[in-house]
C-alpha atoms as a PDB file:
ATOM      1  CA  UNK A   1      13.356 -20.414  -5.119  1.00  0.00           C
ATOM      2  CA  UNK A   2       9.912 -18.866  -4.390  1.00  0.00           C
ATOM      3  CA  UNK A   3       8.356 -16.744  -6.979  1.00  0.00           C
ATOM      4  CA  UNK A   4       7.882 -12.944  -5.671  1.00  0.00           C
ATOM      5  CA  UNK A   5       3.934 -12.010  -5.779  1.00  0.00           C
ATOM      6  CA  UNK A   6       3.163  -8.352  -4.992  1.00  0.00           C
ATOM      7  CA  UNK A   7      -0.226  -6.845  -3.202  1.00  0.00           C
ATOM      8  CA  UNK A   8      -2.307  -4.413  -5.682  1.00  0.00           C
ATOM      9  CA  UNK A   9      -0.409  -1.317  -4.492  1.00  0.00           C
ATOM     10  CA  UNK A  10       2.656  -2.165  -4.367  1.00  0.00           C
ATOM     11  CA  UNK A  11       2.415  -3.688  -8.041  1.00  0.00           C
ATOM     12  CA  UNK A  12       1.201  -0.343  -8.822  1.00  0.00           C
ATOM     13  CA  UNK A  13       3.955   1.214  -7.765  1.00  0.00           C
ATOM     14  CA  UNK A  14       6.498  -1.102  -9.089  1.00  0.00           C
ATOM     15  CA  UNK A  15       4.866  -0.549 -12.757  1.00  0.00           C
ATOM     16  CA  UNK A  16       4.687   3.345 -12.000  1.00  0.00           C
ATOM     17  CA  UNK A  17       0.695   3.379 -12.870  1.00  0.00           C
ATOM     18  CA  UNK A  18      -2.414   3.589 -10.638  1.00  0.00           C
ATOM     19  CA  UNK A  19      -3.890   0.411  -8.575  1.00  0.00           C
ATOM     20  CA  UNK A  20      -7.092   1.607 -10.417  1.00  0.00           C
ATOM     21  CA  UNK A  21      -4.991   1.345 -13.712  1.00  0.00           C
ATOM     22  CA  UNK A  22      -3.262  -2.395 -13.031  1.00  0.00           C
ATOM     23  CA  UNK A  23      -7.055  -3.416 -12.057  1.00  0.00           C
ATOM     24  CA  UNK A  24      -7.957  -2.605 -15.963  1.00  0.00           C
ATOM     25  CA  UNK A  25      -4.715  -3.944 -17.155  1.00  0.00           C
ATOM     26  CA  UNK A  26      -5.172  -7.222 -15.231  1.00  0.00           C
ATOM     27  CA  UNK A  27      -9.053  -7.492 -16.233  1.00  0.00           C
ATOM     28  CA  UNK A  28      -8.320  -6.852 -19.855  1.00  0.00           C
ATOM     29  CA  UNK A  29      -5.403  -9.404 -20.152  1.00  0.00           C
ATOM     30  CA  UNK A  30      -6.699 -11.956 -17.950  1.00  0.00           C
ATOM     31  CA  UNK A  31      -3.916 -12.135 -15.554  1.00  0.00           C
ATOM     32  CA  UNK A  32      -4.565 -14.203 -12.345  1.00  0.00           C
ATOM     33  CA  UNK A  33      -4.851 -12.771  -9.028  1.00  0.00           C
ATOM     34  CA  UNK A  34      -4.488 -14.888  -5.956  1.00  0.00           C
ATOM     35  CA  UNK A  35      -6.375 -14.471  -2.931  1.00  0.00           C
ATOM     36  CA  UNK A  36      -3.770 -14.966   0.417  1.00  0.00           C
ATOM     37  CA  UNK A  37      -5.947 -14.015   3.443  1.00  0.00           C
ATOM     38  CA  UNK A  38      -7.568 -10.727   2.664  1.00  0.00           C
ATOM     39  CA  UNK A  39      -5.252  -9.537   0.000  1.00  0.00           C
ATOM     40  CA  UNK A  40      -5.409  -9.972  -3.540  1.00  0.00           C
ATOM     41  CA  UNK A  41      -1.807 -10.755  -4.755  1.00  0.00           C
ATOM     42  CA  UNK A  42      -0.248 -10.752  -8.286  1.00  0.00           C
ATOM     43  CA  UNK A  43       3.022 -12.604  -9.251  1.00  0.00           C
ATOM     44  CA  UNK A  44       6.304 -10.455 -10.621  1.00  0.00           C
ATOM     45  CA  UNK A  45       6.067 -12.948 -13.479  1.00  0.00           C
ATOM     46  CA  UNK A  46       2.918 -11.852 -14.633  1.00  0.00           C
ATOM     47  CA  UNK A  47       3.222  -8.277 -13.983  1.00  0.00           C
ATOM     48  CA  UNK A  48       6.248  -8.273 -16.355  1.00  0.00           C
ATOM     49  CA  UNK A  49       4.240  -9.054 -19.258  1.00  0.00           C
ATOM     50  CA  UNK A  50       1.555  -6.501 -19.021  1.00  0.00           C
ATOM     51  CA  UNK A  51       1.663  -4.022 -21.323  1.00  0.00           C
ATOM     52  CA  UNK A  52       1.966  -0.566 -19.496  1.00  0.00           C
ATOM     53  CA  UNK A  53       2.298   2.076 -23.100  1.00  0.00           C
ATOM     54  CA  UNK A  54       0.581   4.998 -22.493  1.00  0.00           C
ATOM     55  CA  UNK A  55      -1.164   6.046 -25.871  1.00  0.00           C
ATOM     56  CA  UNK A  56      -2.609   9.295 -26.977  1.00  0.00           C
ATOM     57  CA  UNK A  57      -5.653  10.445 -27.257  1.00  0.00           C
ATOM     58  CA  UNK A  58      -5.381  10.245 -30.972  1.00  0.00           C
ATOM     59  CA  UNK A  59      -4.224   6.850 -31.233  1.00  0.00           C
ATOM     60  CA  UNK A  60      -7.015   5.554 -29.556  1.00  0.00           C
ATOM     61  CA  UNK A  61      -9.602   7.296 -31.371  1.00  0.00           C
ATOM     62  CA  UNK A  62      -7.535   6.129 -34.519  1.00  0.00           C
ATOM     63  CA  UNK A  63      -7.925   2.107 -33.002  1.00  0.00           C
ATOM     64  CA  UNK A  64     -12.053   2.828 -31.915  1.00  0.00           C
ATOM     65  CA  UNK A  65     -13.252   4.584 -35.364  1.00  0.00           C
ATOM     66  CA  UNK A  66     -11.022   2.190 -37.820  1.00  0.00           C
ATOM     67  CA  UNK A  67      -8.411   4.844 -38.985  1.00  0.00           C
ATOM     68  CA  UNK A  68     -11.778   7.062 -39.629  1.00  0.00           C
ATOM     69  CA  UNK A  69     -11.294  10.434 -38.086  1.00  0.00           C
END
């Protein structure tokens, strides 16, 4: 069976985020990308594991200053 790989958009839409999100998702998790002609390409497998929470403004300040706010 051949393993489903998806294009940067339509990964985007499949995970319900921005292509401009998945980009920062891929680049901070190290996910591969393949290159197939002119299109970047991203396999269902590894788009299952990235981690798509949303967190709040606070929580993040909470994870950058240490718990310090």
């Amino acid at each position: 069976m051949l393993e489903q790989h998806y294009n940067m958009k339509d990964a985007s839409k499949k995970l319900g985020i921005s292509v401009k999100t998945l980009r920062r998702l891929i680049a901070a998790n190290g996910i591969p990308l393949f290159k197939v002609g002119h299109t970047y390409v991203v396999r269902e497998t590894d788009l299952v594991e990235l981690p798509t929470r949303v967190y709040s403004v606070d929580e993040i300040a909470d994870g950058l200053l240490g718990g310090v706010n």
